[in-house]
C-alpha atoms as a PDB file:
ATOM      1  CA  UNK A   1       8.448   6.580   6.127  1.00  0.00           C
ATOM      2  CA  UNK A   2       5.398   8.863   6.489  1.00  0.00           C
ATOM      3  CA  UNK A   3       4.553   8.469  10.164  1.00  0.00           C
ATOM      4  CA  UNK A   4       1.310   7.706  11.313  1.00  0.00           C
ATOM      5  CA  UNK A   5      -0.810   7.465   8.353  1.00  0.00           C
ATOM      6  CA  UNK A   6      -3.567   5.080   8.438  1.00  0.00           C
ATOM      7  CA  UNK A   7      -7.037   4.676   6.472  1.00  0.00           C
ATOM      8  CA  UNK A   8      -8.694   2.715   7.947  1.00  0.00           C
ATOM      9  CA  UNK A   9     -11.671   4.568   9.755  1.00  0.00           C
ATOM     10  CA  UNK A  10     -11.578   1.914  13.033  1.00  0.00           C
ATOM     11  CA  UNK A  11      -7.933   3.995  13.560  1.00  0.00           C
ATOM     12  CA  UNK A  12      -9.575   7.190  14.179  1.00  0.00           C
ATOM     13  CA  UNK A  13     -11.625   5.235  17.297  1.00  0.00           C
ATOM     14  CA  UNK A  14      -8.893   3.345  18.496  1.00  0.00           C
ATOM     15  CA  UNK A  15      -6.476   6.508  18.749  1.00  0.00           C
ATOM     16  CA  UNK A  16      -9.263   8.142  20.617  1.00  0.00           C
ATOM     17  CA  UNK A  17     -10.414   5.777  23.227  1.00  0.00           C
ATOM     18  CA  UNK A  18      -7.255   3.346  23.328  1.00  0.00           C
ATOM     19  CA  UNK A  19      -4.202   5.879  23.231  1.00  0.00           C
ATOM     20  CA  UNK A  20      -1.879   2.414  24.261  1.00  0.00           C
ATOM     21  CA  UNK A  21      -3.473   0.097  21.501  1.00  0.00           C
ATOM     22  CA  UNK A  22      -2.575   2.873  19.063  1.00  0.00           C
ATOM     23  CA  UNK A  23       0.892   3.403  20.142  1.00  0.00           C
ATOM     24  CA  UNK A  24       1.544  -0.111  19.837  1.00  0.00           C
ATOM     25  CA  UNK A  25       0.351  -0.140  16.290  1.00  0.00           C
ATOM     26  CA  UNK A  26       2.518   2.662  15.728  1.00  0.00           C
ATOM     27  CA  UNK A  27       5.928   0.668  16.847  1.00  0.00           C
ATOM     28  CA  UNK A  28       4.580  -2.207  15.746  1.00  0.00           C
ATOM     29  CA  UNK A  29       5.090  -0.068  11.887  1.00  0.00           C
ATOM     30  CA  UNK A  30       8.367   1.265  12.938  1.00  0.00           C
ATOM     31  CA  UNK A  31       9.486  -2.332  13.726  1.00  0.00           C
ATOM     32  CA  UNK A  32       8.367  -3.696  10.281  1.00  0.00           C
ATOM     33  CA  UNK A  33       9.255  -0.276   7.798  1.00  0.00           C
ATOM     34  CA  UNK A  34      13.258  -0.727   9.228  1.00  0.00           C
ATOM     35  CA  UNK A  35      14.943  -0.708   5.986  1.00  0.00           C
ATOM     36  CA  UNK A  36      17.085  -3.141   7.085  1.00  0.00           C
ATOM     37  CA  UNK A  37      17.632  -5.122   4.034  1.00  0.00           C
ATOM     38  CA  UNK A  38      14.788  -3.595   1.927  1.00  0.00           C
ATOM     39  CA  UNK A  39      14.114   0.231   1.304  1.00  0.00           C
ATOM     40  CA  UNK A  40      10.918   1.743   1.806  1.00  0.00           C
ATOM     41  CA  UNK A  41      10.000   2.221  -1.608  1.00  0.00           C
ATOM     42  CA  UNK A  42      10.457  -1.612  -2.623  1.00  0.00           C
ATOM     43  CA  UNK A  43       8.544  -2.603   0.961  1.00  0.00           C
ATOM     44  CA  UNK A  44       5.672  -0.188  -0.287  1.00  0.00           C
ATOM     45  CA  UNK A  45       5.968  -1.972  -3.860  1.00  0.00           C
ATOM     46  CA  UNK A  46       5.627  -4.994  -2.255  1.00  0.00           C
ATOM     47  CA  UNK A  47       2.216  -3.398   0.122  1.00  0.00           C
ATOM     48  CA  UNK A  48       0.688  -2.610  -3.364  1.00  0.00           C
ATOM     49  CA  UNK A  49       1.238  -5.921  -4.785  1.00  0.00           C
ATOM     50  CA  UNK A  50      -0.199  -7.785  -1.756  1.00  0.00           C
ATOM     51  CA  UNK A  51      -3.191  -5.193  -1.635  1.00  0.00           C
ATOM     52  CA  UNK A  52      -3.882  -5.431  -5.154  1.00  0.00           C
ATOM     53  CA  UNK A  53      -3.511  -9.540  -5.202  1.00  0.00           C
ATOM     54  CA  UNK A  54      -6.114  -9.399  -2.789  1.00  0.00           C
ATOM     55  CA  UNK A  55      -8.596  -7.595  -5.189  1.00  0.00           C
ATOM     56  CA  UNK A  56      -9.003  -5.021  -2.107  1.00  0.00           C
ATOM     57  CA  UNK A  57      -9.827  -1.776  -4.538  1.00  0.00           C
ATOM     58  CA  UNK A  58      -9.818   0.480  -1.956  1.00  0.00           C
ATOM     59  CA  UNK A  59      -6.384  -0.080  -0.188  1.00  0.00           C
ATOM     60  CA  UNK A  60      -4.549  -0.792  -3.986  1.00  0.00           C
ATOM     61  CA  UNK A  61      -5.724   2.966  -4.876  1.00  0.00           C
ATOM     62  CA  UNK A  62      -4.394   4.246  -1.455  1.00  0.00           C
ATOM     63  CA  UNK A  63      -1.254   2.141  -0.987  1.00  0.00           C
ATOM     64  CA  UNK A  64      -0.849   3.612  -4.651  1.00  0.00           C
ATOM     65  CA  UNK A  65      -1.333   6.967  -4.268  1.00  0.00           C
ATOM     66  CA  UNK A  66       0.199   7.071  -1.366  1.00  0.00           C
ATOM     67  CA  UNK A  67       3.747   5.552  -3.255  1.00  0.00           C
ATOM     68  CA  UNK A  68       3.195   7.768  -5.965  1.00  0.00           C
ATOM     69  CA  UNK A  69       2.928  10.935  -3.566  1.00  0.00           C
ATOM     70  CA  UNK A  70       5.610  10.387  -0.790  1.00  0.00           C
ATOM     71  CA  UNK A  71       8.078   8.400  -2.992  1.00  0.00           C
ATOM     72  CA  UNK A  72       8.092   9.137  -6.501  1.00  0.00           C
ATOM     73  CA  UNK A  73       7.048   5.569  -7.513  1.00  0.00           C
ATOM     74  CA  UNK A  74       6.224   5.095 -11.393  1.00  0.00           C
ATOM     75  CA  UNK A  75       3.527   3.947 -13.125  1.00  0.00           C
ATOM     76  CA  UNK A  76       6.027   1.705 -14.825  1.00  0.00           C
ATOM     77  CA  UNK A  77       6.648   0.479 -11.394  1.00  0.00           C
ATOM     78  CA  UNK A  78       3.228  -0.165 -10.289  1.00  0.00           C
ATOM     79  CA  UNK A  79       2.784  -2.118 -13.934  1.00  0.00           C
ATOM     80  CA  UNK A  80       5.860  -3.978 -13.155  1.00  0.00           C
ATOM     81  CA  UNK A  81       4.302  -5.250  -9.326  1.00  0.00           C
ATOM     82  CA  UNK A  82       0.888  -5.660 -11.278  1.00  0.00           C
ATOM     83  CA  UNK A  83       2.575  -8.090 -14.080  1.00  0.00           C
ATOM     84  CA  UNK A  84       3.673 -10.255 -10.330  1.00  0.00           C
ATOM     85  CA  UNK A  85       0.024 -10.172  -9.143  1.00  0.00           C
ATOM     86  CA  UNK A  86      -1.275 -10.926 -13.130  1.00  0.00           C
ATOM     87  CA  UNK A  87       1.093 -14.301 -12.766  1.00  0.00           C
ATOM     88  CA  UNK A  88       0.162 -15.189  -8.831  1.00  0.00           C
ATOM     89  CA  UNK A  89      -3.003 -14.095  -8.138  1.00  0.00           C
ATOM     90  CA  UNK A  90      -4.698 -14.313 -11.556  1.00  0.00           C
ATOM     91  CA  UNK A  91      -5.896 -12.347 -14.578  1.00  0.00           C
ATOM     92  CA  UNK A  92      -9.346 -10.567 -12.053  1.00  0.00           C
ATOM     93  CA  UNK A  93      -7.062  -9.407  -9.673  1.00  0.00           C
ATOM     94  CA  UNK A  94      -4.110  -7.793 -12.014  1.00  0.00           C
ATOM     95  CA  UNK A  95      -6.910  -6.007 -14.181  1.00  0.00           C
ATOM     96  CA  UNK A  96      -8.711  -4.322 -11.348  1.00  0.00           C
ATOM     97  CA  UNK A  97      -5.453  -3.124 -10.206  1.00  0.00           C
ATOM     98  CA  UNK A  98      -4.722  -1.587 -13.764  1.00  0.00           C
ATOM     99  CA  UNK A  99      -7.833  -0.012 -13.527  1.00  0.00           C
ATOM    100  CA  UNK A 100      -7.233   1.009 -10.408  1.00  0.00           C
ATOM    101  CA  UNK A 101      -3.610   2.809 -11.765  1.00  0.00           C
ATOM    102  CA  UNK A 102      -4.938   4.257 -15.049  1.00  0.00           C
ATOM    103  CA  UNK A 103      -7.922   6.283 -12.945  1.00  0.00           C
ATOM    104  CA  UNK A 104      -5.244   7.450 -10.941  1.00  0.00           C
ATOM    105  CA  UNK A 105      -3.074   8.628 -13.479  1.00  0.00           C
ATOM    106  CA  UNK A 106      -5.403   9.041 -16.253  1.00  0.00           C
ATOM    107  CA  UNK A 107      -3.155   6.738 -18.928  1.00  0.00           C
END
């Protein structure tokens, strides 16, 4: 797992005026990415799914780019979570995340 990468611009305040609130956030990722039972990659297939269920645009592009860069996900991959969020979260949510995918990869 990539360590401390965040995107949310509250982080960049927090690690500057509350050094222990930050370092708790940061174990408080090591303690959930373990890989005990799941691998990164499917735990960061699962992150895009509940991003993108969520209609959050923003966070589905990085949680997908961010797959894509540091562990080879697929677009076929991506489609497959989408197809999930298309059945549980509804037709709105599973097209903005397509969307979302094809600017990214331009298909």
């Amino acid at each position: 797992m990539k360590e401390e990468v965040y995107y949310g611009k509250g982080m960049r305040i927090v690690k500057e005026n509350y050094p222990d609130l930050y370092e708790g956030i940061n174990k408080l990722n090591e303690v959930i990415y373990t890989g005990k039972k799941l691998d990164y990659k499917t735990q960061k297939l699962i992150a895009i799914g509940i991003v993108a269920s969520r209609c959050d645009e923003k966070a589905t592009e990085k949680q997908m780019r961010s797959g894509m860069a540091e562990l080879g996900i697929t677009t076929d991959e991506i489609v497959d979570i989408l197809r999930v969020v298309l059945l549980t979260a509804g037709m709105p949510a599973f097209n903005k995340g397509m969307r979302i995918l094809e600017e990214i990869t331009g298909k």
